[in-house]
C-alpha atoms as a PDB file:
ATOM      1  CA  UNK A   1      60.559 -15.472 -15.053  1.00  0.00           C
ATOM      2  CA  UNK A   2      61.433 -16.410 -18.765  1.00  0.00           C
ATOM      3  CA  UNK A   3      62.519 -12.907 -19.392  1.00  0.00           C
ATOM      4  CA  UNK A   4      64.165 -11.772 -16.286  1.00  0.00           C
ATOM      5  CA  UNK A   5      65.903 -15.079 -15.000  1.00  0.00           C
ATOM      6  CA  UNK A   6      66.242 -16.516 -18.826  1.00  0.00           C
ATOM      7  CA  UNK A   7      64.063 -19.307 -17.450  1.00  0.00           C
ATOM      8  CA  UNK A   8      62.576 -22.080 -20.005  1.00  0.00           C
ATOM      9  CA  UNK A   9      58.601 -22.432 -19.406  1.00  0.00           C
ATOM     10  CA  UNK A  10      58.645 -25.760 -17.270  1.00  0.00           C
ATOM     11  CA  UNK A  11      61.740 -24.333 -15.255  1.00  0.00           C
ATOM     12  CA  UNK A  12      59.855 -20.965 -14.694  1.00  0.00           C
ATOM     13  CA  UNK A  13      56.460 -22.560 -13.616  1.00  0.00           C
ATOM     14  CA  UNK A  14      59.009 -24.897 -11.479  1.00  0.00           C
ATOM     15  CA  UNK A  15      60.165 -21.665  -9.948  1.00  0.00           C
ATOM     16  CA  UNK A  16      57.300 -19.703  -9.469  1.00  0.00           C
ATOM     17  CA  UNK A  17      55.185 -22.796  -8.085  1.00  0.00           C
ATOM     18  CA  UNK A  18      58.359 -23.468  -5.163  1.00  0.00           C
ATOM     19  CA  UNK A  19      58.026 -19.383  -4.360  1.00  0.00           C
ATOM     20  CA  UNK A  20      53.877 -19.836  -3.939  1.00  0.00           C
ATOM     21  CA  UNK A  21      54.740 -23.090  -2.095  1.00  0.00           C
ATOM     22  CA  UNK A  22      52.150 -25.023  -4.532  1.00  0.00           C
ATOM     23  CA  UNK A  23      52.496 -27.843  -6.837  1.00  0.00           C
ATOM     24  CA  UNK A  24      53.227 -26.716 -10.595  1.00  0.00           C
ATOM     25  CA  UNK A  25      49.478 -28.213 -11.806  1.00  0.00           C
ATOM     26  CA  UNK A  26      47.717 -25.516  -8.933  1.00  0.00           C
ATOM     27  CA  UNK A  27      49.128 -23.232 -11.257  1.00  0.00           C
ATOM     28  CA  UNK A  28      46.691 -23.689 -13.673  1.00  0.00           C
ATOM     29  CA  UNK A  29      43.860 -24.581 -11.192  1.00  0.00           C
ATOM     30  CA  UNK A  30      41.684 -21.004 -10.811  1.00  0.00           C
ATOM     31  CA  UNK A  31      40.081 -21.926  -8.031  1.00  0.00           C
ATOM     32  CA  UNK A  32      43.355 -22.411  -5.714  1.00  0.00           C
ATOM     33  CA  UNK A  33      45.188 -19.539  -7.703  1.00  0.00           C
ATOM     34  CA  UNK A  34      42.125 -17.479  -6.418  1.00  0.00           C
ATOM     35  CA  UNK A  35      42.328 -18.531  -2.789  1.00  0.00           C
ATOM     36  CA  UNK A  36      46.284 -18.225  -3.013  1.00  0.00           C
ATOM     37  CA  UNK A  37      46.172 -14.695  -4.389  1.00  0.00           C
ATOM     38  CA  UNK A  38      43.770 -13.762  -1.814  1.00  0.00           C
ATOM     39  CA  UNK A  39      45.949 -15.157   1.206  1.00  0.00           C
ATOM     40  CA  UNK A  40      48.930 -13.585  -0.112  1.00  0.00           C
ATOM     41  CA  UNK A  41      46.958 -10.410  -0.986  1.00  0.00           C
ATOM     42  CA  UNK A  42      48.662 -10.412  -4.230  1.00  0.00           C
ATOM     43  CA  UNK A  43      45.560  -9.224  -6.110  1.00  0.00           C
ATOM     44  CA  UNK A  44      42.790 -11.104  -8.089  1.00  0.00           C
ATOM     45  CA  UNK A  45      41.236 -11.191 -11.572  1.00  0.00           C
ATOM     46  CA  UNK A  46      38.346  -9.551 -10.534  1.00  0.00           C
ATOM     47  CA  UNK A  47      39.114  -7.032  -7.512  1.00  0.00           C
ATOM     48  CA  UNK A  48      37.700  -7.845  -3.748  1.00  0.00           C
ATOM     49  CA  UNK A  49      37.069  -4.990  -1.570  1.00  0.00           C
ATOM     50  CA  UNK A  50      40.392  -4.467   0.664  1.00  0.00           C
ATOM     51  CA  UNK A  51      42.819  -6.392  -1.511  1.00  0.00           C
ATOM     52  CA  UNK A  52      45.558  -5.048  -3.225  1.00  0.00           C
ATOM     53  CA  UNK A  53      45.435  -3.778  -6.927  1.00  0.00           C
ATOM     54  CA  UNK A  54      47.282  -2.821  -9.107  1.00  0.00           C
ATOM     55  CA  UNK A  55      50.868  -1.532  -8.350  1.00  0.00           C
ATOM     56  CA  UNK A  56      50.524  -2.050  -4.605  1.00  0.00           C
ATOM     57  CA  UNK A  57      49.952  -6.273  -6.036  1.00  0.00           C
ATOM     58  CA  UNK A  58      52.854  -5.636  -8.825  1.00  0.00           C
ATOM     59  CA  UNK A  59      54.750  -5.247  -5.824  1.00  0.00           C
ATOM     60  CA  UNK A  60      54.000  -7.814  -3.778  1.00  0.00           C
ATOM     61  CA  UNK A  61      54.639  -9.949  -6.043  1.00  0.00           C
ATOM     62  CA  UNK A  62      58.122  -8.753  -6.718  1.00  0.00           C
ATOM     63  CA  UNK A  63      58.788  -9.414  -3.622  1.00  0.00           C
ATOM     64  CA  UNK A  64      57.199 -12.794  -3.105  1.00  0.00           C
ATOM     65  CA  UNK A  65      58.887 -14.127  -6.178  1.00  0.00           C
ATOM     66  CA  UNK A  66      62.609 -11.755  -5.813  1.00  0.00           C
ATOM     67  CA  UNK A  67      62.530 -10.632  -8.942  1.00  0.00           C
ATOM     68  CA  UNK A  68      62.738  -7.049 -10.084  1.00  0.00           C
ATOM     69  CA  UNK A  69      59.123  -5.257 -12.192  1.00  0.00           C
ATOM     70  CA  UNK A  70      60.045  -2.215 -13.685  1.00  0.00           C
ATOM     71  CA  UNK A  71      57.288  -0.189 -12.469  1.00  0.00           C
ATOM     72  CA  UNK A  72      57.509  -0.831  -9.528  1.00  0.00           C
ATOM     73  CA  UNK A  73      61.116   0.226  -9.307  1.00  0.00           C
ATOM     74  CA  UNK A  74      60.312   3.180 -11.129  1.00  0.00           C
ATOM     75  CA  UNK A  75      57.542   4.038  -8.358  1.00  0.00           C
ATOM     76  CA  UNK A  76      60.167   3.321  -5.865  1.00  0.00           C
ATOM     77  CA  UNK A  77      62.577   5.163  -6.894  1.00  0.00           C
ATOM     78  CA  UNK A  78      59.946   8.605  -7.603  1.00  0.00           C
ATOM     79  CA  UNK A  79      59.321   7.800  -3.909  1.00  0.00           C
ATOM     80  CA  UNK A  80      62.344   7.539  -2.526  1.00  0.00           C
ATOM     81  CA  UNK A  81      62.269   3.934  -1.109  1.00  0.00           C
END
């Protein structure tokens, strides 16, 4: 968010907390990052059998937050999508 939106830290964390619909200090709490990540199926630090990983999270999270990750445009666009 600080390099694509030109966001300063506190606004970013502002921002990315509203998108996750969490409070900015669960941001820094593992345990309900880990539960989040896992509901939104957004991948985890240490992969879960099932979950998304990888590029297929990259890209969930693009979406969930509207912002644009290079690779995964670049795998979009070698796809066709």
């Amino acid at each position: 968010m600080q390099l694509s939106k030109k966001m300063r830290l506190d606004e970013a964390k502002r921002y990315v907390a509203d998108k996750l619909g969490v409070s900015v200090m669960d941001l820094c709490d593992s345990t309900v990052m880990r539960r989040l990540r896992e509901d939104l199926d957004i991948g985890v630090i240490t992969a879960v059998a099932g979950a998304a990983k990888g590029l297929e999270a990259k890209a969930r999270i693009a979406d969930l937050l509207g912002v644009r990750i290079n690779c995964v445009e670049r795998l979009k666009s070698k796809m066709g999508l």
